[in-house]
N, C-alpha and C. Protein backbone atom coordinates (compact mmCIF):
# COMPACT_ATOMS: atom_id res chain seq x y z
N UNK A 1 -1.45 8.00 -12.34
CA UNK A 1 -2.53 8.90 -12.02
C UNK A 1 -3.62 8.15 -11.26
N UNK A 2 -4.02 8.82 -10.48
CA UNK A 2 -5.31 8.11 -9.74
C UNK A 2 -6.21 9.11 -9.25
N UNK A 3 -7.62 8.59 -10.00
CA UNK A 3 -8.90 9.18 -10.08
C UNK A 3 -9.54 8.77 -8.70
N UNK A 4 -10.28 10.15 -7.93
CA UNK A 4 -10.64 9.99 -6.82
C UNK A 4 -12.21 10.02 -7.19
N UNK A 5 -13.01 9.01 -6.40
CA UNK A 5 -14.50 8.63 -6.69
C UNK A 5 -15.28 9.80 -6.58
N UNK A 6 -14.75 10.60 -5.15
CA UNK A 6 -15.96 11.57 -4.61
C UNK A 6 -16.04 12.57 -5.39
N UNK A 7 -14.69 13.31 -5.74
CA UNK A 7 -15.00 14.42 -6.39
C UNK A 7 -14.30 14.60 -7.72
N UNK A 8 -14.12 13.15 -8.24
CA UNK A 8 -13.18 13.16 -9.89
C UNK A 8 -12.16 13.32 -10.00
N UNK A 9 -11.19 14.40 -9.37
CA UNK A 9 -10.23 14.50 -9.26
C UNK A 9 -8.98 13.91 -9.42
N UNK A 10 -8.32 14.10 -10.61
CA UNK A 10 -6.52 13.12 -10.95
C UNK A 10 -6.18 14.01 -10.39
N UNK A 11 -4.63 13.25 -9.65
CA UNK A 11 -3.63 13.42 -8.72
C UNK A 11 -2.71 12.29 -9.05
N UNK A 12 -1.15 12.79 -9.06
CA UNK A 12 -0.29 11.63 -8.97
C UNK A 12 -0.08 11.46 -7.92
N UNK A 13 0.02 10.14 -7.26
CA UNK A 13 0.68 9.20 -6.01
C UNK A 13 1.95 8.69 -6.07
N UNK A 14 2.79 8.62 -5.42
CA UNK A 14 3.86 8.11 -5.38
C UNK A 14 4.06 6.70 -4.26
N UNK A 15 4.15 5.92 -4.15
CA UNK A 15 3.94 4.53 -3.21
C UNK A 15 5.56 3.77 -3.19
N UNK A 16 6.35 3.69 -2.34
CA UNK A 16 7.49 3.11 -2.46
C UNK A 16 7.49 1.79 -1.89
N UNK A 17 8.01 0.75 -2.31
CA UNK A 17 7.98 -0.91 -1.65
C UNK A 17 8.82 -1.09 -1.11
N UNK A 18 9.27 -1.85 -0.23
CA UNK A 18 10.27 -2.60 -0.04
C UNK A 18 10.05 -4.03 0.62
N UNK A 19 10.59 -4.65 -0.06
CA UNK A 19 10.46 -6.43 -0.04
C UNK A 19 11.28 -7.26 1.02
N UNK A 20 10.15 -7.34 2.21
CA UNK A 20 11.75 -8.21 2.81
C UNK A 20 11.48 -9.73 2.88
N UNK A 21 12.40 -10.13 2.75
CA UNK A 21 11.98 -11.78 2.90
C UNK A 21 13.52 -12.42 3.64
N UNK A 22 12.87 -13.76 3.91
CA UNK A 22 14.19 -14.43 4.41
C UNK A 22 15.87 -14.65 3.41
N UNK A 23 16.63 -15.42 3.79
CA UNK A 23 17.41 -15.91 2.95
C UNK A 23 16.97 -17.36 2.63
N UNK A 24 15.89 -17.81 2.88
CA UNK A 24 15.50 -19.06 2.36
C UNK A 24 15.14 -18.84 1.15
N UNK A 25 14.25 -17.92 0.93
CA UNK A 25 13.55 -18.02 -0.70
C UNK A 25 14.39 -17.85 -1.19
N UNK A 26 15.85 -17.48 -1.12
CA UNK A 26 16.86 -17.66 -1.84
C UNK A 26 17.49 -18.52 -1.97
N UNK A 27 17.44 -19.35 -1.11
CA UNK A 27 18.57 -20.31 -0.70
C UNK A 27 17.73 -21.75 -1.60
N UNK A 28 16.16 -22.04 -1.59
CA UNK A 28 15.74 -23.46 -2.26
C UNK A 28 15.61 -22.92 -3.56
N UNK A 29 15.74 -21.93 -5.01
CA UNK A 29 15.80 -22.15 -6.06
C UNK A 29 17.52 -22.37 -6.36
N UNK A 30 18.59 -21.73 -5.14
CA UNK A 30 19.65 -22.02 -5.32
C UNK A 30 19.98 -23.56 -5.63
N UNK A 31 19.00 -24.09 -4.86
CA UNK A 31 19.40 -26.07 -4.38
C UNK A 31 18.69 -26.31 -5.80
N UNK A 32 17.70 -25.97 -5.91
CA UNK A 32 17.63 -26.66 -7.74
C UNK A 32 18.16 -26.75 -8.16
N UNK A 33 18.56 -25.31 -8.72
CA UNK A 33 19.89 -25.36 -9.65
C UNK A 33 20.74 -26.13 -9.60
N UNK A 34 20.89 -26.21 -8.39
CA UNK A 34 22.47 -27.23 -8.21
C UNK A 34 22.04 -28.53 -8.39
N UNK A 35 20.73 -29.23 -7.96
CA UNK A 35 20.55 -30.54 -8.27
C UNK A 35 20.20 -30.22 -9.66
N UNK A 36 19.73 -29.70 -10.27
CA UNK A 36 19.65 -29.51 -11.92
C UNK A 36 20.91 -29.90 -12.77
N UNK A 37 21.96 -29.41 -12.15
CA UNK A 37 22.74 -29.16 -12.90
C UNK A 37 23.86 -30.48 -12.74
N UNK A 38 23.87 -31.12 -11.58
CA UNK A 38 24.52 -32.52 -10.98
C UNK A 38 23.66 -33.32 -11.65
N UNK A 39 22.33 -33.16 -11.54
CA UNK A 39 21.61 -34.51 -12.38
C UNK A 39 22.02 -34.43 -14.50
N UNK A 40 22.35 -32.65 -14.54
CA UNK A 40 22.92 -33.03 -16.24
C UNK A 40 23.98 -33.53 -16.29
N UNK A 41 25.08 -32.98 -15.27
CA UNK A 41 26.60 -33.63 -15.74
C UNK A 41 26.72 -35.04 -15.42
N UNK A 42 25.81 -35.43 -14.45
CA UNK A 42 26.12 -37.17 -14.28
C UNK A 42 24.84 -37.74 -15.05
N UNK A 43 23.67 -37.53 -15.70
CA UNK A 43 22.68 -38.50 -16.28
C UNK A 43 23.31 -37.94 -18.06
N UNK A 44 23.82 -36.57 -18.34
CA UNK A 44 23.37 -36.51 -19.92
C UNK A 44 24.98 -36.20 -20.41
N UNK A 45 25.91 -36.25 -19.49
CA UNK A 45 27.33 -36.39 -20.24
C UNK A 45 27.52 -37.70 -20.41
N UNK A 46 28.27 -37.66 -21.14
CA UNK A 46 29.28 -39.01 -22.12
C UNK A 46 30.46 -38.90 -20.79
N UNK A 47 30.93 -40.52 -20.28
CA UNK A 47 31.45 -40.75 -19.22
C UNK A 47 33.42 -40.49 -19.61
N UNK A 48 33.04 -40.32 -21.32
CA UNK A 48 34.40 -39.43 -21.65
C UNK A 48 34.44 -38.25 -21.28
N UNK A 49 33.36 -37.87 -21.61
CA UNK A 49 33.32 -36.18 -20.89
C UNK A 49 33.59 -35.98 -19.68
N UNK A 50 32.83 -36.60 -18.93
CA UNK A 50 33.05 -36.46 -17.60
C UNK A 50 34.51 -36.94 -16.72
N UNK A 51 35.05 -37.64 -17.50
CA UNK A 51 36.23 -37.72 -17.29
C UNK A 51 37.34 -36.69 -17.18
N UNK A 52 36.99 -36.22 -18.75
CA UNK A 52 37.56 -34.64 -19.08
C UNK A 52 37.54 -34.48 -18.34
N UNK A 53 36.15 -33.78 -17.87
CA UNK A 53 36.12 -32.02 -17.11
C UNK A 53 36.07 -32.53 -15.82
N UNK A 54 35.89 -31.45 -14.94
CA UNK A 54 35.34 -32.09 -13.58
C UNK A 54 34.49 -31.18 -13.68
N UNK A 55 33.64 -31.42 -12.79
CA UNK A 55 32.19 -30.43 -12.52
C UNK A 55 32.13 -29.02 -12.04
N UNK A 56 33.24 -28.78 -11.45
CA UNK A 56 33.73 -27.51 -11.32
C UNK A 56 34.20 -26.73 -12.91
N UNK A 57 34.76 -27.29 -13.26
CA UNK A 57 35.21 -27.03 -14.69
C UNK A 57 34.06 -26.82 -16.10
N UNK A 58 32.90 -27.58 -15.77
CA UNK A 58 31.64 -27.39 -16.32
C UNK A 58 30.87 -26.70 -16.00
N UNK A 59 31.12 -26.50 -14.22
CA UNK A 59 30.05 -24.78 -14.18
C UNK A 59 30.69 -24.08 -14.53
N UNK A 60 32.00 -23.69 -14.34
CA UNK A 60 32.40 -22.18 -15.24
C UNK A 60 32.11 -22.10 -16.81
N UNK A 61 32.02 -23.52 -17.45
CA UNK A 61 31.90 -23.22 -18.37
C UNK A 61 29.99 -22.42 -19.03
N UNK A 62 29.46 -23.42 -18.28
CA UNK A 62 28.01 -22.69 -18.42
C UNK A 62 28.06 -20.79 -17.86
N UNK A 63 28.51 -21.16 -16.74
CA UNK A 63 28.66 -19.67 -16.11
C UNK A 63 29.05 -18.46 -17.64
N UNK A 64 30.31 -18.61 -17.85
CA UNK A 64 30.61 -18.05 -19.45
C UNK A 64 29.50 -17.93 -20.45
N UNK A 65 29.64 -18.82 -20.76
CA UNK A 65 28.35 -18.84 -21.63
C UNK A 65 27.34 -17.91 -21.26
N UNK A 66 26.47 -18.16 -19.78
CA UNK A 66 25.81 -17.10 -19.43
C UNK A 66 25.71 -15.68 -19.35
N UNK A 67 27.18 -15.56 -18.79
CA UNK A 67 27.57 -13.77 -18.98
C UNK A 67 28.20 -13.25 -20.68
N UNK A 68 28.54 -14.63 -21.76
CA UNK A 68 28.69 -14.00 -22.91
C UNK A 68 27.46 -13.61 -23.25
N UNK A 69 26.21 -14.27 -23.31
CA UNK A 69 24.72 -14.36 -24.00
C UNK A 69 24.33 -12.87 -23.59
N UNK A 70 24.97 -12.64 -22.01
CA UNK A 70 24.28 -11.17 -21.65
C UNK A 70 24.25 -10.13 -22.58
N UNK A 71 25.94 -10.28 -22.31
CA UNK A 71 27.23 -9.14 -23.01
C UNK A 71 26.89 -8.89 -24.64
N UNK A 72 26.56 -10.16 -25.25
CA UNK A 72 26.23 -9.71 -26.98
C UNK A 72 24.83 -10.65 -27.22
N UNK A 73 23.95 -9.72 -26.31
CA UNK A 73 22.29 -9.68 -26.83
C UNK A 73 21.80 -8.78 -27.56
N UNK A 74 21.07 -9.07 -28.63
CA UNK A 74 20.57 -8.10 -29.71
C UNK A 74 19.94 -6.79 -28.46
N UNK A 75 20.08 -5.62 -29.30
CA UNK A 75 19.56 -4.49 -28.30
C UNK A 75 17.57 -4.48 -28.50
């Protein structure tokens, strides 16, 4: 609702957005992530681990994790 000064008057407005931006602002929180996630598997795994898995094999596993947490979140 929006109250008009001159003569008091409520009225609803309707205002539609649209956001454009580059593919950059997408593209440098992408590069975090990824150095985020290269600086955990090579500074905070055990070099047994890393042996295990390969790093491909450790993002899917986070990935999972991520879409289970979605799938069974309290409502």
């Amino acid at each position: 609702m929006v109250r008009r000064q001159l003569d008091g008057q409520a009225h609803q407005e309707v205002s539609q957005w649209h956001w454009v931006t580059t593919l950059l602002v997408f593209w440098l929180p992408a590069q975090i992530c990824l150095t985020v996630f290269c600086a955990f598997f090579r500074r905070h795994l055990r070099p047994v681990a890393q042996a295990a898995m390969s790093m491909l094999h450790m993002a899917r596993l986070v990935q999972a994790e991520l879409y289970l947490s979605q799938t069974h979140a309290p409502p």
